[in-house]
C-alpha atoms as a PDB file:
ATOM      1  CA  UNK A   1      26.108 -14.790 -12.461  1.00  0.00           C
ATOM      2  CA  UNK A   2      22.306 -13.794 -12.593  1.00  0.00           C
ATOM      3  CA  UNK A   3      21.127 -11.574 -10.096  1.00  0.00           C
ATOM      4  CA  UNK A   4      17.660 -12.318  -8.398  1.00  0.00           C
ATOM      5  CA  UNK A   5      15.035  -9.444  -8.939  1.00  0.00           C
ATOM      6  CA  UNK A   6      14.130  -9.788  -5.274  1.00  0.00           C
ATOM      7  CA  UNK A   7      17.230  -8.762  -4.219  1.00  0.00           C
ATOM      8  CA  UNK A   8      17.708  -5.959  -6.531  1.00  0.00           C
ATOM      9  CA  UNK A   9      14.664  -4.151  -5.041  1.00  0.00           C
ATOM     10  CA  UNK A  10      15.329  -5.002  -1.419  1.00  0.00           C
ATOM     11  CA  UNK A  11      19.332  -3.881  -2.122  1.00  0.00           C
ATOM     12  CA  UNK A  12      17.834  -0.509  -2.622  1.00  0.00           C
ATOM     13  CA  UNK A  13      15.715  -0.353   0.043  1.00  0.00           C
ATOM     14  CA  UNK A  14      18.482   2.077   1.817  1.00  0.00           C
ATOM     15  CA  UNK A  15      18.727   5.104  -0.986  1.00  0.00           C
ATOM     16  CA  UNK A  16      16.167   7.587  -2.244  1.00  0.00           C
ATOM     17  CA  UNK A  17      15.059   6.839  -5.241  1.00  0.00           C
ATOM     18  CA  UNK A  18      13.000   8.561  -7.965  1.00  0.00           C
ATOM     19  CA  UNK A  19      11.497   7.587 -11.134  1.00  0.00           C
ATOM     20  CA  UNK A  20       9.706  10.049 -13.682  1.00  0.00           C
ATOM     21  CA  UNK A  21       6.132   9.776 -14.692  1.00  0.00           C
ATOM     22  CA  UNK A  22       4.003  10.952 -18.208  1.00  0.00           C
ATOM     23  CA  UNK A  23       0.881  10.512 -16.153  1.00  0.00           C
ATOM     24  CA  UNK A  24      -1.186  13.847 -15.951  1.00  0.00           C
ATOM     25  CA  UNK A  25      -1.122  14.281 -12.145  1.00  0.00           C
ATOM     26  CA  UNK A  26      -3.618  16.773 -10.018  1.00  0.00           C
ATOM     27  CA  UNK A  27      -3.754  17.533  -6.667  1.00  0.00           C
ATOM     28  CA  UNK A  28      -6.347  19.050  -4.916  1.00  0.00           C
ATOM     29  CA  UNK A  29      -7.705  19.893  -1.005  1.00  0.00           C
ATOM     30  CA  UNK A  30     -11.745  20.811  -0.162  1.00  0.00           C
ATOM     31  CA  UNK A  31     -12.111  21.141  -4.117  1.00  0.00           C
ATOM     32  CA  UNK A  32      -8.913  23.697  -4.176  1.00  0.00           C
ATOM     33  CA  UNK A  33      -6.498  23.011  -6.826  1.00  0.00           C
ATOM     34  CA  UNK A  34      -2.904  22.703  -5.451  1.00  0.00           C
ATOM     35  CA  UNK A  35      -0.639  21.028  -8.602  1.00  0.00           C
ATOM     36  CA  UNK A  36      -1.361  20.338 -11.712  1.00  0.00           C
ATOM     37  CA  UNK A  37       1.353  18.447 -13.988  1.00  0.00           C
ATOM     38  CA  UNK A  38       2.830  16.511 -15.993  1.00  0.00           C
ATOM     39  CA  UNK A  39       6.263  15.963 -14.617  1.00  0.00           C
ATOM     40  CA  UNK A  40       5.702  14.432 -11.621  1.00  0.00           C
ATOM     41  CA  UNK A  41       7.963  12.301  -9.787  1.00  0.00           C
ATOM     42  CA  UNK A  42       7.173   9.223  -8.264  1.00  0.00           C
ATOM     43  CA  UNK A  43       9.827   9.249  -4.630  1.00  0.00           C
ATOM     44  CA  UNK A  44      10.741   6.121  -2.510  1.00  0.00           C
ATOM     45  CA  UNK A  45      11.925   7.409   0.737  1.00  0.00           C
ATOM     46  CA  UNK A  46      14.283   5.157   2.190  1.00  0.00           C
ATOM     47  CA  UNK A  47      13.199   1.582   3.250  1.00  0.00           C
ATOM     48  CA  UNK A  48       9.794   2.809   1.311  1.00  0.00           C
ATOM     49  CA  UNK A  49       8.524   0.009  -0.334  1.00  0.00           C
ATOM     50  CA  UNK A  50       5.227   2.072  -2.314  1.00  0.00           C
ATOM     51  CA  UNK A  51       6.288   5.564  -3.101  1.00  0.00           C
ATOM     52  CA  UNK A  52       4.573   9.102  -3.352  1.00  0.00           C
ATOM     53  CA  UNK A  53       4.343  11.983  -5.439  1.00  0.00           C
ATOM     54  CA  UNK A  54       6.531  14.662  -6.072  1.00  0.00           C
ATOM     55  CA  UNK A  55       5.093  17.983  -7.788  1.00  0.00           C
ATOM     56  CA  UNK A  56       7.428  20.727  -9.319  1.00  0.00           C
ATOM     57  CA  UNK A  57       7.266  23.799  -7.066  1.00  0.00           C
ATOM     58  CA  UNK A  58       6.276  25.703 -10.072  1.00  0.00           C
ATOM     59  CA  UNK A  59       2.789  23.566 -10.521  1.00  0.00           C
ATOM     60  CA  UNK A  60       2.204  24.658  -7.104  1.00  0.00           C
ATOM     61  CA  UNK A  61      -1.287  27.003  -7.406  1.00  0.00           C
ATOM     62  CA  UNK A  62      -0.842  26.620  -3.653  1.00  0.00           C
ATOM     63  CA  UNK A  63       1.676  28.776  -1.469  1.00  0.00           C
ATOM     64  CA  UNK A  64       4.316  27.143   0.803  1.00  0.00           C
ATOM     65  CA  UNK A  65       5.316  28.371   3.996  1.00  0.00           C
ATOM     66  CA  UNK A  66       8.394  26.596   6.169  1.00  0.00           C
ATOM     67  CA  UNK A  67       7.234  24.855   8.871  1.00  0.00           C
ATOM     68  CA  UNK A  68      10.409  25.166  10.513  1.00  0.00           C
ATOM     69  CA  UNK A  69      10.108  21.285  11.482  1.00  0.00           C
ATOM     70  CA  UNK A  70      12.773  18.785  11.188  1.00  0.00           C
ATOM     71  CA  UNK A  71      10.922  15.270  10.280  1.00  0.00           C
ATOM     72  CA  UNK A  72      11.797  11.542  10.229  1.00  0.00           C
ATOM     73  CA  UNK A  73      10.967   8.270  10.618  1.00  0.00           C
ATOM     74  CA  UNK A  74      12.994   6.374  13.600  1.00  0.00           C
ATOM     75  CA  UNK A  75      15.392   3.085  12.605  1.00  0.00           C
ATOM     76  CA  UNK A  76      12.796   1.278  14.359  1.00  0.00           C
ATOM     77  CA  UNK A  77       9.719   1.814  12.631  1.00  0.00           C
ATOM     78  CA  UNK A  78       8.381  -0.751  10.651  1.00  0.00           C
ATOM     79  CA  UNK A  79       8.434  -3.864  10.118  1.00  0.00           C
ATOM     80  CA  UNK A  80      11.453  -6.400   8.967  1.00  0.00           C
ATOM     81  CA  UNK A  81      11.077  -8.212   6.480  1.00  0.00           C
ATOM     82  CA  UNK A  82      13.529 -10.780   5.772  1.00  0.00           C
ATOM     83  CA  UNK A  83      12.745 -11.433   1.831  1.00  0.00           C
ATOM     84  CA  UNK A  84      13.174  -7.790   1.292  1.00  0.00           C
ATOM     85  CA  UNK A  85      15.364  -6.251   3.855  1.00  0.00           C
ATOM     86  CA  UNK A  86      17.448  -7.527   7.459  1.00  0.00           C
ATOM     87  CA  UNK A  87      16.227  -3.493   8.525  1.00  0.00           C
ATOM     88  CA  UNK A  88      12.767  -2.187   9.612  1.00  0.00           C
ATOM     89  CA  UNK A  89      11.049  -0.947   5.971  1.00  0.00           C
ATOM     90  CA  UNK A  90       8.330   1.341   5.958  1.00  0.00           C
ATOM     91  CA  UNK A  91       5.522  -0.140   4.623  1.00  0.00           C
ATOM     92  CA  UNK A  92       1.732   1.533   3.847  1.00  0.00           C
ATOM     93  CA  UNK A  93       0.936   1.304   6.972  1.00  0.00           C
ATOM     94  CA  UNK A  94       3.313   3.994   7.846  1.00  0.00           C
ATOM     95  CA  UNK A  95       2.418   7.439   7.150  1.00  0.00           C
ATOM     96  CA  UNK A  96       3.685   9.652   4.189  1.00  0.00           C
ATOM     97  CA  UNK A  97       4.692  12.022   6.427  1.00  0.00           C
ATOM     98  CA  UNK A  98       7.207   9.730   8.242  1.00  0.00           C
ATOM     99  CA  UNK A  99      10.520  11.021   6.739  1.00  0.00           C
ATOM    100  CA  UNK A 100      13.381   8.738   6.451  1.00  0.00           C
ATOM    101  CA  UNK A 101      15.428  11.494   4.599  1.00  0.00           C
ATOM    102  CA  UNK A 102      16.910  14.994   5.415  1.00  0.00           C
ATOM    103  CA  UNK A 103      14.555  17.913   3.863  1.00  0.00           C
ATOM    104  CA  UNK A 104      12.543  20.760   4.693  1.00  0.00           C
ATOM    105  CA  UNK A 105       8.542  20.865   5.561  1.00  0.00           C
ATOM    106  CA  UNK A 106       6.497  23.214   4.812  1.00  0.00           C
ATOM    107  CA  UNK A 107       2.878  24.008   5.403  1.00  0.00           C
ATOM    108  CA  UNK A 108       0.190  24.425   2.514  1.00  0.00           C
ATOM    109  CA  UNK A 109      -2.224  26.478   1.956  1.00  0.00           C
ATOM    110  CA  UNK A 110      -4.697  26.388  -0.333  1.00  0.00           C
ATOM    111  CA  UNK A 111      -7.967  27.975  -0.298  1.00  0.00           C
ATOM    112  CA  UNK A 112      -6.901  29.985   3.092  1.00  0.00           C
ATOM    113  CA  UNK A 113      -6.614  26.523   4.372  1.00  0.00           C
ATOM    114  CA  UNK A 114      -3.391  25.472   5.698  1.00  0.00           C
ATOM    115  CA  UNK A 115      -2.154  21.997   6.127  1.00  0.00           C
ATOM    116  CA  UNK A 116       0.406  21.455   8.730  1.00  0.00           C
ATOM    117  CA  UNK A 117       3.620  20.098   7.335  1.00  0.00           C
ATOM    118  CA  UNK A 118       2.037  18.669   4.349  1.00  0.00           C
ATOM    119  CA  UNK A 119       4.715  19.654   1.739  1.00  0.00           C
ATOM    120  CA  UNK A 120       8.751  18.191   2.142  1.00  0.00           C
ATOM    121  CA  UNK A 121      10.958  18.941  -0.391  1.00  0.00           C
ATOM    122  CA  UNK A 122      14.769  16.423   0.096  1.00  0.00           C
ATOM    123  CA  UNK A 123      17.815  18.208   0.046  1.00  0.00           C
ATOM    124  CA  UNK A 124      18.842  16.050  -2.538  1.00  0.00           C
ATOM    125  CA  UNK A 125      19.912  17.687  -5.983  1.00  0.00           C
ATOM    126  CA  UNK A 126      17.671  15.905  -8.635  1.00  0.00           C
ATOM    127  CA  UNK A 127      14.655  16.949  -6.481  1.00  0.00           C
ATOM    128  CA  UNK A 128      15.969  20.462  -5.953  1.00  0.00           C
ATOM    129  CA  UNK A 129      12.864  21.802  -7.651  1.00  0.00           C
ATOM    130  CA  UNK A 130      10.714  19.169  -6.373  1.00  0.00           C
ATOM    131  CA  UNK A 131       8.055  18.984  -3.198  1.00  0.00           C
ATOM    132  CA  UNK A 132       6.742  15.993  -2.196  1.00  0.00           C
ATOM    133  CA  UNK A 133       3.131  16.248  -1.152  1.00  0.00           C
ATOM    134  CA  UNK A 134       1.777  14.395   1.825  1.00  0.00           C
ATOM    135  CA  UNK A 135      -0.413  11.586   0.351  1.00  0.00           C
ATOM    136  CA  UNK A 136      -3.157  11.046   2.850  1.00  0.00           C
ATOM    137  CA  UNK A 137      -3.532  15.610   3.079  1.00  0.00           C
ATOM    138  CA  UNK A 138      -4.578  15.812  -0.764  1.00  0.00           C
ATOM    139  CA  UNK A 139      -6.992  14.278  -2.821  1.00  0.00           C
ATOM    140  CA  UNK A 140      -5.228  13.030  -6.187  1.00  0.00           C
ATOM    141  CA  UNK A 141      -6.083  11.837  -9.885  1.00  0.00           C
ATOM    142  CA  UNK A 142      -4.024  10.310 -12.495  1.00  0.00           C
ATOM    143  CA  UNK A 143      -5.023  11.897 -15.126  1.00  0.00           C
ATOM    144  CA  UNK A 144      -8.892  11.386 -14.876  1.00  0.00           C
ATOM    145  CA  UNK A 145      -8.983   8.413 -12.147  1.00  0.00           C
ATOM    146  CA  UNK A 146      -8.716   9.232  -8.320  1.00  0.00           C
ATOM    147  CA  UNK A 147      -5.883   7.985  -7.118  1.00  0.00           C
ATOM    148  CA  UNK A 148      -5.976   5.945  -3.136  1.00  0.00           C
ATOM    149  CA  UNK A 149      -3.862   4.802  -0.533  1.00  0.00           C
ATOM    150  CA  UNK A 150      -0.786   5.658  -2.186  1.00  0.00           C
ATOM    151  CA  UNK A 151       0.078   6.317  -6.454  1.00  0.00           C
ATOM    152  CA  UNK A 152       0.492   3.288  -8.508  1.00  0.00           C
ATOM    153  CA  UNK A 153       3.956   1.918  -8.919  1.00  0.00           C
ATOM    154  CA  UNK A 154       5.258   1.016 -12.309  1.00  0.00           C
ATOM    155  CA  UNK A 155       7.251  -1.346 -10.928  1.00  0.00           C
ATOM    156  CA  UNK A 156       3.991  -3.118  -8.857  1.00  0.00           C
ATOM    157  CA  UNK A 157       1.117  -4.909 -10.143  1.00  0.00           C
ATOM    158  CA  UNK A 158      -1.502  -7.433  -9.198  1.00  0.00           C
ATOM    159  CA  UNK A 159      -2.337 -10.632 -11.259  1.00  0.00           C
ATOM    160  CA  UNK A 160      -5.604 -12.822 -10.619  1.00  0.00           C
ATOM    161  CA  UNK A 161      -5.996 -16.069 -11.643  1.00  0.00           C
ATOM    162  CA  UNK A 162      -8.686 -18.565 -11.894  1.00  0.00           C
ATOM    163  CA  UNK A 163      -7.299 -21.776 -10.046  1.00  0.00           C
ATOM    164  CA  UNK A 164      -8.299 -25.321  -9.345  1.00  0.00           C
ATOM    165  CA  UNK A 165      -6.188 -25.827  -6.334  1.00  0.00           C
ATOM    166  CA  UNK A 166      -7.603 -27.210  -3.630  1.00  0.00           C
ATOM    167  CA  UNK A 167      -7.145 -24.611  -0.703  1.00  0.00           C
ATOM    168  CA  UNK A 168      -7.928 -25.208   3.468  1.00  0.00           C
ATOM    169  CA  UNK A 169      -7.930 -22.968   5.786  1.00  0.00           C
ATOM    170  CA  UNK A 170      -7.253 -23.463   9.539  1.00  0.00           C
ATOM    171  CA  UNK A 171      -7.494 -22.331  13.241  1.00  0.00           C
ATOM    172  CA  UNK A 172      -5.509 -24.480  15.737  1.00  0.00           C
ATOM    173  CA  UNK A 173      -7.282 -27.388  13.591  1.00  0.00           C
ATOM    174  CA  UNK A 174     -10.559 -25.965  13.038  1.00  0.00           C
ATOM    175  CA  UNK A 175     -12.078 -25.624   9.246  1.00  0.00           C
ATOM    176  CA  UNK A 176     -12.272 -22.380   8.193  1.00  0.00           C
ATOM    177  CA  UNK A 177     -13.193 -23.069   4.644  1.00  0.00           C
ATOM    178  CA  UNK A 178     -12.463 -25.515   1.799  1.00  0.00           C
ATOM    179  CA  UNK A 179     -12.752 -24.502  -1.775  1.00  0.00           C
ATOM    180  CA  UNK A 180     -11.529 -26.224  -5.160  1.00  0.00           C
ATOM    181  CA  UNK A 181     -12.381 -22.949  -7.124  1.00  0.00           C
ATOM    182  CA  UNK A 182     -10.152 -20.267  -5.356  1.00  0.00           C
ATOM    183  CA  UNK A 183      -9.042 -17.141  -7.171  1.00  0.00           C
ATOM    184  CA  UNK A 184      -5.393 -16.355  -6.870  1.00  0.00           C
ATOM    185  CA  UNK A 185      -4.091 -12.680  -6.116  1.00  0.00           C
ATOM    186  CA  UNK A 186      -0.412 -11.942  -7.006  1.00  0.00           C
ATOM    187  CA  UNK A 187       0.908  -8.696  -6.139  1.00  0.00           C
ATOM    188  CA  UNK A 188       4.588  -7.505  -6.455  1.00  0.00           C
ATOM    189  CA  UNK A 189       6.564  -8.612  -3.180  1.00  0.00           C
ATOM    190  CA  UNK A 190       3.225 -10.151  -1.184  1.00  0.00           C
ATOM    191  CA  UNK A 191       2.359 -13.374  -0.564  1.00  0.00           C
ATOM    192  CA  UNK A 192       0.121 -14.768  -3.042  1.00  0.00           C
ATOM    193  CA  UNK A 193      -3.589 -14.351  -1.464  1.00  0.00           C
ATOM    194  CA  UNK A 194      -6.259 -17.225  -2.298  1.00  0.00           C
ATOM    195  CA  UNK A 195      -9.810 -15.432  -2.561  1.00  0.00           C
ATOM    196  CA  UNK A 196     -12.660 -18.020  -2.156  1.00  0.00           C
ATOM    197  CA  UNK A 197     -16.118 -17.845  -2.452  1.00  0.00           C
ATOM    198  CA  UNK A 198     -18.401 -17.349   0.050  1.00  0.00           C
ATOM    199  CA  UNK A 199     -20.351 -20.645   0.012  1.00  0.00           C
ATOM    200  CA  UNK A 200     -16.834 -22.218   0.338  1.00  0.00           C
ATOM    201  CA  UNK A 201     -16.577 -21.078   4.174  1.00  0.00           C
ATOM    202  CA  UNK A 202     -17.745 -22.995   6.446  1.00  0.00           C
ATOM    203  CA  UNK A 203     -17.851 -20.316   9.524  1.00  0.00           C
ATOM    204  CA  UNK A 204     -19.687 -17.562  10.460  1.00  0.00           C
ATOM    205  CA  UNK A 205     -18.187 -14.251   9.821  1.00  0.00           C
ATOM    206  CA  UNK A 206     -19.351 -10.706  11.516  1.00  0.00           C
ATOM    207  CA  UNK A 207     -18.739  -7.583   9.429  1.00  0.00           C
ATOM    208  CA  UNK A 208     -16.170  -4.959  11.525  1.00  0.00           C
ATOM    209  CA  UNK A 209     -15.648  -1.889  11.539  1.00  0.00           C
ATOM    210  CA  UNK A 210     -12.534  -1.963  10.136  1.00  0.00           C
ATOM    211  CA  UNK A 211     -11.821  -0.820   6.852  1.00  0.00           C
ATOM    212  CA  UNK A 212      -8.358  -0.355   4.195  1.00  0.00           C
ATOM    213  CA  UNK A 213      -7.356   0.987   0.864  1.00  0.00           C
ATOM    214  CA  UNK A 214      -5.087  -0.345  -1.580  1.00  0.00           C
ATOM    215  CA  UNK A 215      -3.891   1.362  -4.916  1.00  0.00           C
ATOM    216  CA  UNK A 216      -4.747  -1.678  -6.906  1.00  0.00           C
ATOM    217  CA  UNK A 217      -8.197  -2.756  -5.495  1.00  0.00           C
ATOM    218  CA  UNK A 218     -10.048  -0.582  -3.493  1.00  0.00           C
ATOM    219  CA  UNK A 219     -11.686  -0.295  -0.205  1.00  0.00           C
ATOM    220  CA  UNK A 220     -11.284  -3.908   1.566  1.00  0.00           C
ATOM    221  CA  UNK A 221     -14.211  -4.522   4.712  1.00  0.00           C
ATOM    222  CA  UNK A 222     -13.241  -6.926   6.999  1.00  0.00           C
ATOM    223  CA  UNK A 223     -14.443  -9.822   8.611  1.00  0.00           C
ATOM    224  CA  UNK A 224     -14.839 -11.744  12.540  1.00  0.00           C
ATOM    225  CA  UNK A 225     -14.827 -14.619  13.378  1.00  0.00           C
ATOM    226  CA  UNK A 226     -17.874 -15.011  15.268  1.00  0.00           C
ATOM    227  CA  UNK A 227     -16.410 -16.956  18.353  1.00  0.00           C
ATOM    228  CA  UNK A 228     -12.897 -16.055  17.443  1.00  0.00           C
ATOM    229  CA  UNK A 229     -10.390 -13.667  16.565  1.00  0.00           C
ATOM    230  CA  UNK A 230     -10.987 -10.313  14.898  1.00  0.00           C
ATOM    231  CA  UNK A 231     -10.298  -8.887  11.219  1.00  0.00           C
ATOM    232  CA  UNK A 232      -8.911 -12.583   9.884  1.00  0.00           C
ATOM    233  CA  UNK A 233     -10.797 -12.187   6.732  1.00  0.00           C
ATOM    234  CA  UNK A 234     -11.519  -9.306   4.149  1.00  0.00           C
ATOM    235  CA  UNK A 235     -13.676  -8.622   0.656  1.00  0.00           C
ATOM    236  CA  UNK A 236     -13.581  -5.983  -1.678  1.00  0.00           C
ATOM    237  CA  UNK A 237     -17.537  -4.619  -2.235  1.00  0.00           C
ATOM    238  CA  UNK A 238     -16.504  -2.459  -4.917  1.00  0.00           C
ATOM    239  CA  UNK A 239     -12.852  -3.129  -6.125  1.00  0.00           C
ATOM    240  CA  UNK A 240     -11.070  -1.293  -9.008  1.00  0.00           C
ATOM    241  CA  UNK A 241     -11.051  -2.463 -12.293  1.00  0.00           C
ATOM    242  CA  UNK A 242      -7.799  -4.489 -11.929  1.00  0.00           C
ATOM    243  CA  UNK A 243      -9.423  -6.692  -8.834  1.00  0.00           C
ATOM    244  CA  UNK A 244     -12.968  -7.113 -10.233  1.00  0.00           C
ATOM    245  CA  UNK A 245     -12.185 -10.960 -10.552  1.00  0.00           C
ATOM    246  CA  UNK A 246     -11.892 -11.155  -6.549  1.00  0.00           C
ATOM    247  CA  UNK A 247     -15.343  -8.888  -6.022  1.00  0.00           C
ATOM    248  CA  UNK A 248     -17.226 -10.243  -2.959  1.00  0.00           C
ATOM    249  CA  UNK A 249     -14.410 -13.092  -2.896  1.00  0.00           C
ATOM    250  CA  UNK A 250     -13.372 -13.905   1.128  1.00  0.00           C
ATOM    251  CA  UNK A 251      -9.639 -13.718   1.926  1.00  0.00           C
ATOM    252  CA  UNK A 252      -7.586 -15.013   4.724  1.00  0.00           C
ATOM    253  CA  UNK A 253      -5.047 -13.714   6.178  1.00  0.00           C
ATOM    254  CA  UNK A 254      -1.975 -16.018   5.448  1.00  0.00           C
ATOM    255  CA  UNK A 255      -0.238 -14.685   8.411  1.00  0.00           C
ATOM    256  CA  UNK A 256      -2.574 -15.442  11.487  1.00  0.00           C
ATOM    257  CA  UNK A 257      -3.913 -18.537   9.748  1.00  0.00           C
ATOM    258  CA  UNK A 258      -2.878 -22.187   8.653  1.00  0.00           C
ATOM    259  CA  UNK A 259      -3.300 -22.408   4.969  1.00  0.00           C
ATOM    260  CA  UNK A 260      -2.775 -25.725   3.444  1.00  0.00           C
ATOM    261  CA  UNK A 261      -2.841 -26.225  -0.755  1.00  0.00           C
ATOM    262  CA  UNK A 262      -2.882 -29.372  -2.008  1.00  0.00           C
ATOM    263  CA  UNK A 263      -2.368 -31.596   1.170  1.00  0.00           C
ATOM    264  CA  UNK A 264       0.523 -29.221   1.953  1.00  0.00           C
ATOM    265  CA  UNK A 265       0.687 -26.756   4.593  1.00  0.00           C
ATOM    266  CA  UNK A 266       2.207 -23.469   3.913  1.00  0.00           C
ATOM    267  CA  UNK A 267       4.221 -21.571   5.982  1.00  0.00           C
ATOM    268  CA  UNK A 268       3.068 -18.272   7.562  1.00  0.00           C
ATOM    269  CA  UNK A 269       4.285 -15.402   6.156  1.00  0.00           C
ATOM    270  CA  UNK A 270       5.942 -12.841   7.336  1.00  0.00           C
ATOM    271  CA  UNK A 271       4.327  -9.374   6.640  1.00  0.00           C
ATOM    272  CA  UNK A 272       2.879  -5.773   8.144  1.00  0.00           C
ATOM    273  CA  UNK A 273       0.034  -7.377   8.637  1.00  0.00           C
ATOM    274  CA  UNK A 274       1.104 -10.547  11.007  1.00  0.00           C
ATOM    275  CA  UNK A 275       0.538  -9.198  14.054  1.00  0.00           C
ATOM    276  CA  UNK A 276       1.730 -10.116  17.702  1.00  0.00           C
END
């Protein structure tokens, strides 16, 4: 009997898991060095669904020092997802420094600068010799490119296609926008996202403040409705080479929104980003 993939990667939502890289991977802190390696491990904490960095201890040019704190993320945090898991996972919107296994933290300090419990190291026994770093404390590059949000996932990627579907998008009834010439965003266990372009929407949107990072595309800015509700819509200004189809494109979020493709209305997701 065939096994879906879907449920392979949700079935091991539960363990730690840990995957080797060849990627050159340096880590540094107000222009300190702190690792610099080339056997890094890439860790999914449990119910992690984008994982982190591991360093050898002894690519550490930084010193550790126990922070004496016990660390981890309650059964509660997160959000469920029921394509991927019937338990809480911890998504990217939960910080690195959530633990969801036992370990030890330490603080770093590099430069004469210390950073408070930014180091955990699993008491498991393949990552014995292993720290994990905490993501968001460090700047990172693999090998040459800087590195955001989170390291890239071998097992994750995004797709973008040119489409000729015909995409609307709704409020309680009210156009949105209409396009025939969307571009389609696939990424690994996401709802497909349909970027449009800007003369295709047919409201007035008010920049926010609000601002994200993903691994694959960059620094999204979001978007108002102008008599409506907040941060409904985003655009990538600048987006990494893998998203450059999408640049300046206007997304909707799937999960606040009725999104109907081809006369047929799709149903809303269910994601970390579908609010109340």
């Amino acid at each position: 009997m065939g096994v879906r993939m879907m449920d392979l990667l949700g079935g091991s939502l539960g363990s730690l898991r840990y995957e080797p890289t060849a990627k050159r991977v340096r880590v540094s802190v107000g222009g300190e060095p702190v690792a610099d390696t080339c056997e890094a491990r890439l860790v999914w904490e449990p119910r992690r669904v984008v994982p982190t960095y591991a360093v050898p201890i002894s690519s550490l040019t930084a010193q550790l020092v126990p922070a004496g704190a016990e660390s981890g993320a309650d059964e509660d945090v997160g959000v469920r997802l029921p394509a991927i898991s019937s338990r809480p996972i911890l998504d990217p919107t939960v910080p690195f420094d959530a633990h969801s296994c036992a370990g030890t933290a330490f603080d770093v300090i590099a430069g004469g600068e210390m950073g408070a419990a930014a180091a955990f190291r699993p008491d498991d026994p393949d990552l014995a010799d292993y720290v994990i770093l905490e993501f968001a404390a460090f700047e990172w590059r693999e090998e040459d490119e800087h590195v955001v949000s989170h390291p890239h996932d071998p097992f994750g990627r995004i797709d973008v296609l040119r489409s000729s579907r015909h995409v609307r998008i709704e409020l309680h009834g009210r156009l949105l926008a209409e396009s025939s010439r969307p571009m389609l965003l696939f990424e690994t266990l996401l709802p497909p996202r349909f970027y449009l372009p800007r003369d295709d929407v047919a409201v007035r949107l008010e920049p926010s403040d609000t601002a994200t990072y993903c691994a694959y595309k960059g620094r999204a800015s979001y978007y108002s409705i102008s008599d409506g509700p907040r941060d409904v819509a985003w655009t990538y200004h600048e987006p990494l080479h893998d998203a450059e189809p999408v640049r300046d494109r206007i997304c909707f979020f799937d999960e606040r929104l009725d999104v109907i493709v081809d006369g047929k209305r799709r149903d809303r997701p269910i994601t970390p980003w579908s609010g109340e």
